[in-house]
Protein backbone atom coordinates (compact mmCIF):
# COMPACT_ATOMS: atom_id res chain seq x y z
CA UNK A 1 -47.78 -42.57 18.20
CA UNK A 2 -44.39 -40.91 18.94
CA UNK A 3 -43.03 -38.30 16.18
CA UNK A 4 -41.06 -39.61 13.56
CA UNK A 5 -39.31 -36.34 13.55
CA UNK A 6 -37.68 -37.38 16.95
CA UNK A 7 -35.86 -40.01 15.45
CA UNK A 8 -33.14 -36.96 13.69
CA UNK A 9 -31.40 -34.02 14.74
CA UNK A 10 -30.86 -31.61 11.85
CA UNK A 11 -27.91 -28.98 11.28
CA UNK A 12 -29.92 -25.76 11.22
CA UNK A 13 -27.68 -23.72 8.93
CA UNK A 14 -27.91 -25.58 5.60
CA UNK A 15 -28.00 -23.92 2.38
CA UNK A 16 -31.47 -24.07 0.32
CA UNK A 17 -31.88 -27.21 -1.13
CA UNK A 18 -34.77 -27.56 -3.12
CA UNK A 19 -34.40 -29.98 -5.82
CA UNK A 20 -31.50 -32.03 -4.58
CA UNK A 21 -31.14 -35.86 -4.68
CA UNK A 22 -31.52 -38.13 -1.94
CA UNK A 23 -28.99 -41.21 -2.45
CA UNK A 24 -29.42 -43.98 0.77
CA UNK A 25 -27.44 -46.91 1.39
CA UNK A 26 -27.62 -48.97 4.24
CA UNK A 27 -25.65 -51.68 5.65
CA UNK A 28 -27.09 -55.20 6.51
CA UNK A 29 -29.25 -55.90 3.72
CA UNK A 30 -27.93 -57.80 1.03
CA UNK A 31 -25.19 -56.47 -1.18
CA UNK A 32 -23.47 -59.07 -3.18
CA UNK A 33 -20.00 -58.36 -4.22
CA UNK A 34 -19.63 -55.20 -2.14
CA UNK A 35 -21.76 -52.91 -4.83
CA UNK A 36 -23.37 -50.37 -2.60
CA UNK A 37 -20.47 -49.94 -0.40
CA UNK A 38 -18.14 -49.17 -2.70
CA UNK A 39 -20.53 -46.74 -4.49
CA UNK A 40 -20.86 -44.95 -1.09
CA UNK A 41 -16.89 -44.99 -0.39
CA UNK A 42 -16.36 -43.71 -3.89
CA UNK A 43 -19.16 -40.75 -3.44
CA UNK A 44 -17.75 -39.89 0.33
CA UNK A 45 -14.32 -40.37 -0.60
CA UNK A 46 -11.98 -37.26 -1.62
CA UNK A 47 -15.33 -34.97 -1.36
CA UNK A 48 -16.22 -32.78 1.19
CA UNK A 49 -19.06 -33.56 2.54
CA UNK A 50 -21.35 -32.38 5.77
CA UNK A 51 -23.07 -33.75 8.10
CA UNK A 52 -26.92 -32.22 8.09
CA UNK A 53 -29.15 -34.83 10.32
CA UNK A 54 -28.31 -37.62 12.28
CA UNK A 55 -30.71 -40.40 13.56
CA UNK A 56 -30.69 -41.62 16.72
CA UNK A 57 -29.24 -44.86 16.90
CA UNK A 58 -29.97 -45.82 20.12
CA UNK A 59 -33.63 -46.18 19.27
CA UNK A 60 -33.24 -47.85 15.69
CA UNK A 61 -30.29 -50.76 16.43
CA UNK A 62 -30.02 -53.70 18.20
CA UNK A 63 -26.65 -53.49 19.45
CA UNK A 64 -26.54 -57.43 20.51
CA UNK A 65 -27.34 -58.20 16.84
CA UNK A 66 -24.56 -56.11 15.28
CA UNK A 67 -22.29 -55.48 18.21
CA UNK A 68 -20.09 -52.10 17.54
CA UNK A 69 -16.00 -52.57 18.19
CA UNK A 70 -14.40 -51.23 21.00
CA UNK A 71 -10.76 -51.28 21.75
CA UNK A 72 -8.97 -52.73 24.49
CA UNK A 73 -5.46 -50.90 25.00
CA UNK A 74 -3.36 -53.30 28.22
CA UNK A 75 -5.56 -53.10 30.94
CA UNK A 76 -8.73 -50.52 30.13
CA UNK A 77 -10.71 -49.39 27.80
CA UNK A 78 -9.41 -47.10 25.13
CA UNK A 79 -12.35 -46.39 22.26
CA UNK A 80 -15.62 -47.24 21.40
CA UNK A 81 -16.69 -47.13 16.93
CA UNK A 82 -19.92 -45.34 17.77
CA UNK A 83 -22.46 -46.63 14.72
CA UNK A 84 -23.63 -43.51 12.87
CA UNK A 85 -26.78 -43.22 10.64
CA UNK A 86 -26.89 -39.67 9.53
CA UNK A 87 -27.07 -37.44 6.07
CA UNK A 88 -24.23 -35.84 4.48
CA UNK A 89 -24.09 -32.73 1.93
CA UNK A 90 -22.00 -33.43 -1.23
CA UNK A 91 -21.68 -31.56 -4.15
CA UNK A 92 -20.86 -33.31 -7.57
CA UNK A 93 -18.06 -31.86 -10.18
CA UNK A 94 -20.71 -29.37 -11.09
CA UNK A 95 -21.31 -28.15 -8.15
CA UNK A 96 -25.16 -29.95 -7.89
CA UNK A 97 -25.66 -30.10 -4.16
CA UNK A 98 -26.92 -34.32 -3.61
CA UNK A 99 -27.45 -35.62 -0.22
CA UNK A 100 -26.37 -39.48 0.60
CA UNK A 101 -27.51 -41.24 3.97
CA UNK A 102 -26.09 -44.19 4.78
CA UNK A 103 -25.45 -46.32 8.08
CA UNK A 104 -26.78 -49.36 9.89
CA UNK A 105 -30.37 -50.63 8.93
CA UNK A 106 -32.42 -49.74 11.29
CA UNK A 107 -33.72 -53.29 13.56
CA UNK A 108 -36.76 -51.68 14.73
CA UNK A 109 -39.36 -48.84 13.73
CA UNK A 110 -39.05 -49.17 9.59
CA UNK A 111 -42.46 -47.52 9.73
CA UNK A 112 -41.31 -44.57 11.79
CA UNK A 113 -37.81 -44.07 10.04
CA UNK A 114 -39.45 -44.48 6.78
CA UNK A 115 -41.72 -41.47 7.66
CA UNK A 116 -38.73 -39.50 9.07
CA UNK A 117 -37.10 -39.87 5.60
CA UNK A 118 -40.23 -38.19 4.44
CA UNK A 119 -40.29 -35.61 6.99
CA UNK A 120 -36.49 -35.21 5.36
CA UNK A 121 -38.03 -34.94 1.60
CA UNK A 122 -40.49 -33.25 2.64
CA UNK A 123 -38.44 -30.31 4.55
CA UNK A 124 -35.53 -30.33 2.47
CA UNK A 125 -37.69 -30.09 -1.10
CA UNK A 126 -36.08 -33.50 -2.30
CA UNK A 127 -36.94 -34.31 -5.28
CA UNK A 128 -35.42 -37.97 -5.69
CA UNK A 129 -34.44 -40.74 -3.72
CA UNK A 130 -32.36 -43.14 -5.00
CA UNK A 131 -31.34 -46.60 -3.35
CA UNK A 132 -28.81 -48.94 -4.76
CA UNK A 133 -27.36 -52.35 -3.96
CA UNK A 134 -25.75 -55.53 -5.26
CA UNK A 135 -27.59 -59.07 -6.05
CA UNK A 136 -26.17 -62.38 -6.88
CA UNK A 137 -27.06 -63.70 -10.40
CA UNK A 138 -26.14 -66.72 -12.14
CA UNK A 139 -24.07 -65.06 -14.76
CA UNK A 140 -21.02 -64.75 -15.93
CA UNK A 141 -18.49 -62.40 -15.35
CA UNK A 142 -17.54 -61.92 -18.19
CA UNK A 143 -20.81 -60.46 -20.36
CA UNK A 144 -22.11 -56.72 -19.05
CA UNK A 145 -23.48 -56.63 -15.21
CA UNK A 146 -27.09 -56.47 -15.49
CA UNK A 147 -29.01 -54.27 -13.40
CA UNK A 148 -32.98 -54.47 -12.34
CA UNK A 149 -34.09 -50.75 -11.38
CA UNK A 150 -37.73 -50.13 -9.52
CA UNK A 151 -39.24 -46.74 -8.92
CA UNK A 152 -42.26 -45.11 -7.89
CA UNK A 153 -43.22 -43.99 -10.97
CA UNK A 154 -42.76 -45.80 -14.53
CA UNK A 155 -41.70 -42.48 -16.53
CA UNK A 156 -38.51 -42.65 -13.86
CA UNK A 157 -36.62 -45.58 -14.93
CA UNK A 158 -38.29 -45.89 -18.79
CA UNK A 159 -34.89 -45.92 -20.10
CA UNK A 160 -34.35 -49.47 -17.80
CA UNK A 161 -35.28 -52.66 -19.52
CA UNK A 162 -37.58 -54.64 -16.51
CA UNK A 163 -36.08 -58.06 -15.62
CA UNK A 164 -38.27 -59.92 -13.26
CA UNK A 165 -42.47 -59.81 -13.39
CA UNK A 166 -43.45 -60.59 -9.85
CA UNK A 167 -42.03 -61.89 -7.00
CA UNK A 168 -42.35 -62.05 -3.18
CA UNK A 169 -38.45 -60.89 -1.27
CA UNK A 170 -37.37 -60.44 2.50
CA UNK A 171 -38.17 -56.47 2.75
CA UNK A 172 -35.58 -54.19 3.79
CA UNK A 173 -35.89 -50.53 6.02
CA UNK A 174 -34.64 -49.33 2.22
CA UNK A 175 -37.77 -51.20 0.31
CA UNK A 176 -40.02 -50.07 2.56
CA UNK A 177 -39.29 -46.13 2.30
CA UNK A 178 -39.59 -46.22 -1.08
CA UNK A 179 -42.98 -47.65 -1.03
CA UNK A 180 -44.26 -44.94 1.57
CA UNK A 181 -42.34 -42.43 -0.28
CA UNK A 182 -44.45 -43.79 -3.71
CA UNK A 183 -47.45 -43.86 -1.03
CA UNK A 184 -46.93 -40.24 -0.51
CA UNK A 185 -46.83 -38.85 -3.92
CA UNK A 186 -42.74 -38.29 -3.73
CA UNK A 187 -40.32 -40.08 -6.62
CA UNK A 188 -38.49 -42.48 -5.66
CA UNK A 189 -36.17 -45.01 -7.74
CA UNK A 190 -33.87 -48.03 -6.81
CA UNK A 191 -30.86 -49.95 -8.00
CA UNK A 192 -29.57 -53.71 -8.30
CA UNK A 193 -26.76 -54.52 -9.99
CA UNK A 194 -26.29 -58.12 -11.06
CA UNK A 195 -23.20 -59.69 -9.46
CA UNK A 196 -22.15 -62.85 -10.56
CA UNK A 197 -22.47 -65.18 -7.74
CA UNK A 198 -19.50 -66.92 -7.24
CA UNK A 199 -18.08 -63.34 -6.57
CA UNK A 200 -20.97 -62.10 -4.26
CA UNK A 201 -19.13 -62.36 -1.35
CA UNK A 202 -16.02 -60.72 -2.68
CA UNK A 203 -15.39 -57.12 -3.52
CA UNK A 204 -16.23 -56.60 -7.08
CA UNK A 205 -15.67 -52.98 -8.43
CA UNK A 206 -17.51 -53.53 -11.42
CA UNK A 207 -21.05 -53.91 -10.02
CA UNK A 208 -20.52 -50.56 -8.04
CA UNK A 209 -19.52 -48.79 -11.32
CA UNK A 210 -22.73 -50.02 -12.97
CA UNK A 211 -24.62 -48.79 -10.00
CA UNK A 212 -22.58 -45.36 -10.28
CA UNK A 213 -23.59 -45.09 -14.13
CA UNK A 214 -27.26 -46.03 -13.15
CA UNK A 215 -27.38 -43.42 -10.40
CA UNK A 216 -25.76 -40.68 -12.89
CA UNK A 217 -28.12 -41.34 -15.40
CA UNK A 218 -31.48 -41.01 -13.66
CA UNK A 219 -30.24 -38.45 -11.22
CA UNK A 220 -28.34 -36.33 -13.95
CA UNK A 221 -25.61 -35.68 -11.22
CA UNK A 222 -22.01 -35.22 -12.45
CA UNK A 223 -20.14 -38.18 -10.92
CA UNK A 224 -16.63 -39.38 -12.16
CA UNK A 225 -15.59 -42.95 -12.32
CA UNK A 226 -12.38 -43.14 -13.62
CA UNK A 227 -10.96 -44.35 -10.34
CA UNK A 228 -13.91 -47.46 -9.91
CA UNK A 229 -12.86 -48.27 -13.74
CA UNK A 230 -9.31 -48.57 -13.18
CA UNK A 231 -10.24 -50.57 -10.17
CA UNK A 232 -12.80 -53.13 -11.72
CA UNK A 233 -10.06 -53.56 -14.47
CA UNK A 234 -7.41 -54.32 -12.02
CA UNK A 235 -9.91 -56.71 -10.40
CA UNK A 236 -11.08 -57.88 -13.82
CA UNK A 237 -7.52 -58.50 -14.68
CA UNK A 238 -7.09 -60.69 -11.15
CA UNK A 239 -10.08 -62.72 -12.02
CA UNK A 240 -8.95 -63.98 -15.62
CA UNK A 241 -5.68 -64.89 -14.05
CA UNK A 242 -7.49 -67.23 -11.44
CA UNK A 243 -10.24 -68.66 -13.96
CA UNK A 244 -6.95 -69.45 -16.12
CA UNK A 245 -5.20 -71.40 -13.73
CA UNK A 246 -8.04 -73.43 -13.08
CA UNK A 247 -9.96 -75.55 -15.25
CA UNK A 248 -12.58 -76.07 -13.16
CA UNK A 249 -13.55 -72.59 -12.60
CA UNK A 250 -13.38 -72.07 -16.18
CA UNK A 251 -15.70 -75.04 -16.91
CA UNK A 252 -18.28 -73.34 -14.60
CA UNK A 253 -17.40 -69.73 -16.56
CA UNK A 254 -17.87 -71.37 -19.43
CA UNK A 255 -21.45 -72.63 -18.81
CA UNK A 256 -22.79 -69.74 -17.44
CA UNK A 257 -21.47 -68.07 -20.65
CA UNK A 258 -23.14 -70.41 -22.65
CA UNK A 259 -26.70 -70.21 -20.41
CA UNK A 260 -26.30 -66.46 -20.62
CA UNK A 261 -25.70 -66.22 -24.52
CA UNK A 262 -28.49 -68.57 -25.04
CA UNK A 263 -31.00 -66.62 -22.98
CA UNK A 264 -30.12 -63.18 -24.20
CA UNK A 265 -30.39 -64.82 -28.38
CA UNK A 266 -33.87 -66.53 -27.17
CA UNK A 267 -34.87 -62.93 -25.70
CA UNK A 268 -33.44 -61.24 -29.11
CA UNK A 269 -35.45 -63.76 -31.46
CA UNK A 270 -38.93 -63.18 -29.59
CA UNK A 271 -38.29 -59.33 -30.10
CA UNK A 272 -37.28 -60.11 -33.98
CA UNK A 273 -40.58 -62.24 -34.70
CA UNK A 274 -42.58 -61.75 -37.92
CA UNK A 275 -44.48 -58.37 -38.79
CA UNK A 276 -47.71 -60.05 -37.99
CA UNK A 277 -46.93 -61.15 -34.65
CA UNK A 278 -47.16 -59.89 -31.27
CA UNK A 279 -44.74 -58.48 -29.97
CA UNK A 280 -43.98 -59.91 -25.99
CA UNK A 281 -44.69 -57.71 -23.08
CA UNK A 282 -42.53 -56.75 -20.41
CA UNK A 283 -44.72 -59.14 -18.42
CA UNK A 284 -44.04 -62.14 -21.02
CA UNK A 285 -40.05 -61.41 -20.86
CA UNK A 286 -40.20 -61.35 -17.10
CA UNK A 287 -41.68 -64.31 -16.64
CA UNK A 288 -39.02 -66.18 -19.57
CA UNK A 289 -36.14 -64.73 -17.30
CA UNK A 290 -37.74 -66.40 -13.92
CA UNK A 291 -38.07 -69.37 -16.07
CA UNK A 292 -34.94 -69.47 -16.86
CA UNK A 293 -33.61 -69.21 -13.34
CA UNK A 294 -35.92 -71.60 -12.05
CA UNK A 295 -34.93 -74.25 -14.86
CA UNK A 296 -30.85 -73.79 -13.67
CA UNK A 297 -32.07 -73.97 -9.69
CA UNK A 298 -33.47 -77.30 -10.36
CA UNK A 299 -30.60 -78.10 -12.36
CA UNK A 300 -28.32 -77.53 -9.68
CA UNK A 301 -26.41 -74.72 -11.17
């Protein structure tokens, strides 16, 4: 079996860090509403950052799958947008030293990049990794984003409230690292935010800002949002106008209000019930949410 370690190149004059989150994002799974990508623009943007490994893309895309742009400038070629997977070195407001990769998914050797990421923990003394992306959910817009966290360990993401019991997904190269990081001892957590779905394939600031707050709050980092605020309440602001002018956008609205506020006041009444009886599991609340979906999908909602 080749070495997974051949898969990166690593900058040889980093600074120690031992202790420092791993945040990964990669492009091509799903990512409704534009959540991870804007989380990664907001970290990268306005905040020096350094490259410290870069994978080797040749081996890990499929370039006739996800062709890469090139320009064409009269009569010859002029540039080529060379796909980059690599690892930079941030620092947040207090000067924490995180690390985020992000880039293509890999389209072949998830097993082998998965153990390179651990060859990355491993090396660097990591002592997170953190994924995050947007899902489409029928709910409304207009009630909080919800978010469904996983993680290696329970104790990690105790503060989350678990959404769905058990379910079989498409995998991703993401998915897959964190289960061979979990495999391997190493803590690992991961993010979904809940993105209504008739705005999954729009941008949608506010889903990235409930990723951002999910990230600073298992992580501990120090990571402003005050410009992803001001830009889900522009977009917030954009989206009332629309629903407004249209009645039958706010009929829709409107019933996925009401199917929300009726699930969340059944979920509220079977955690209210009578001193002497039990009180439902995370299990028994998982499966009343897939319920619930399943009951609107043969609906037609």
């Amino acid at each position: 079996m080749l070495d997974p370690h051949d898969l990166y190149e690593v900058d040889s004059g980093l600074p120690e860090l031992d202790g420092a989150v791993l945040l990964h994002q990669l492009d091509g799974f799903i990512d409704a509403g534009g959540a991870a990508k804007i989380v990664t623009e907001h970290l990268l943007s306005g905040r020096e950052s350094q490259v410290v490994a870069r994978f080797d893309v040749d081996r890990l895309i499929d370039y006739r799958s996800r062709r890469p742009m090139m320009t064409f400038e009269a009569d010859h070629w002029a540039g080529y947008e060379t796909p980059e997977l690599a690892v930079r070195l941030c620092h947040d407001d207090g000067e924490t030293p995180f690390l985020v990769l992000t880039g293509p998914e890999p389209d072949h050797e998830w097993e082998r990049y998965a153990a390179a990421v651990r060859g990355l923990v491993e090396r660097w003394g990591v002592r997170m990794t953190v994924s995050y992306h947007g899902v489409p959910m029928g709910a409304p817009h207009t009630r909080p984003l919800g978010v469904t966290a996983h993680a290696t360990r329970a104790e990690l993401i105790g503060e989350f409230d678990p959404v769905l019991n058990r379910l079989q997904v498409p995998g991703s190269a993401s998915a897959l690292t964190e289960l061979r990081l979990g495999e391997a001892g190493h803590d690992a957590a991961g993010f979904a935010a809940h993105v209504p779905h008739y705005l999954a394939q729009s941008r949608y600031p506010a889903a990235g800002l409930t990723l951002l707050g999910s990230i600073s709050r298992i992580t501990g980092l120090s990571l402003p949002d005050e410009k992803l605020r001001e830009a889900a309440r522009r977009t917030d602001d954009e989206i009332a106008r629309q629903v407004a002018e249209s009645d039958e956008v706010a009929d829709v609205v409107r019933a996925l209000e009401q199917q929300y506020d009726t699930f969340v006041e059944a979920m509220d009444r079977r955690s209210l019930l009578a001193e002497d009886m039990a009180v439902p599991t995370a299990e028994e609340l998982g499966a009343e949410f897939e319920r619930f979906l399943a009951e609107r999908q043969e609906r037609g909602d």
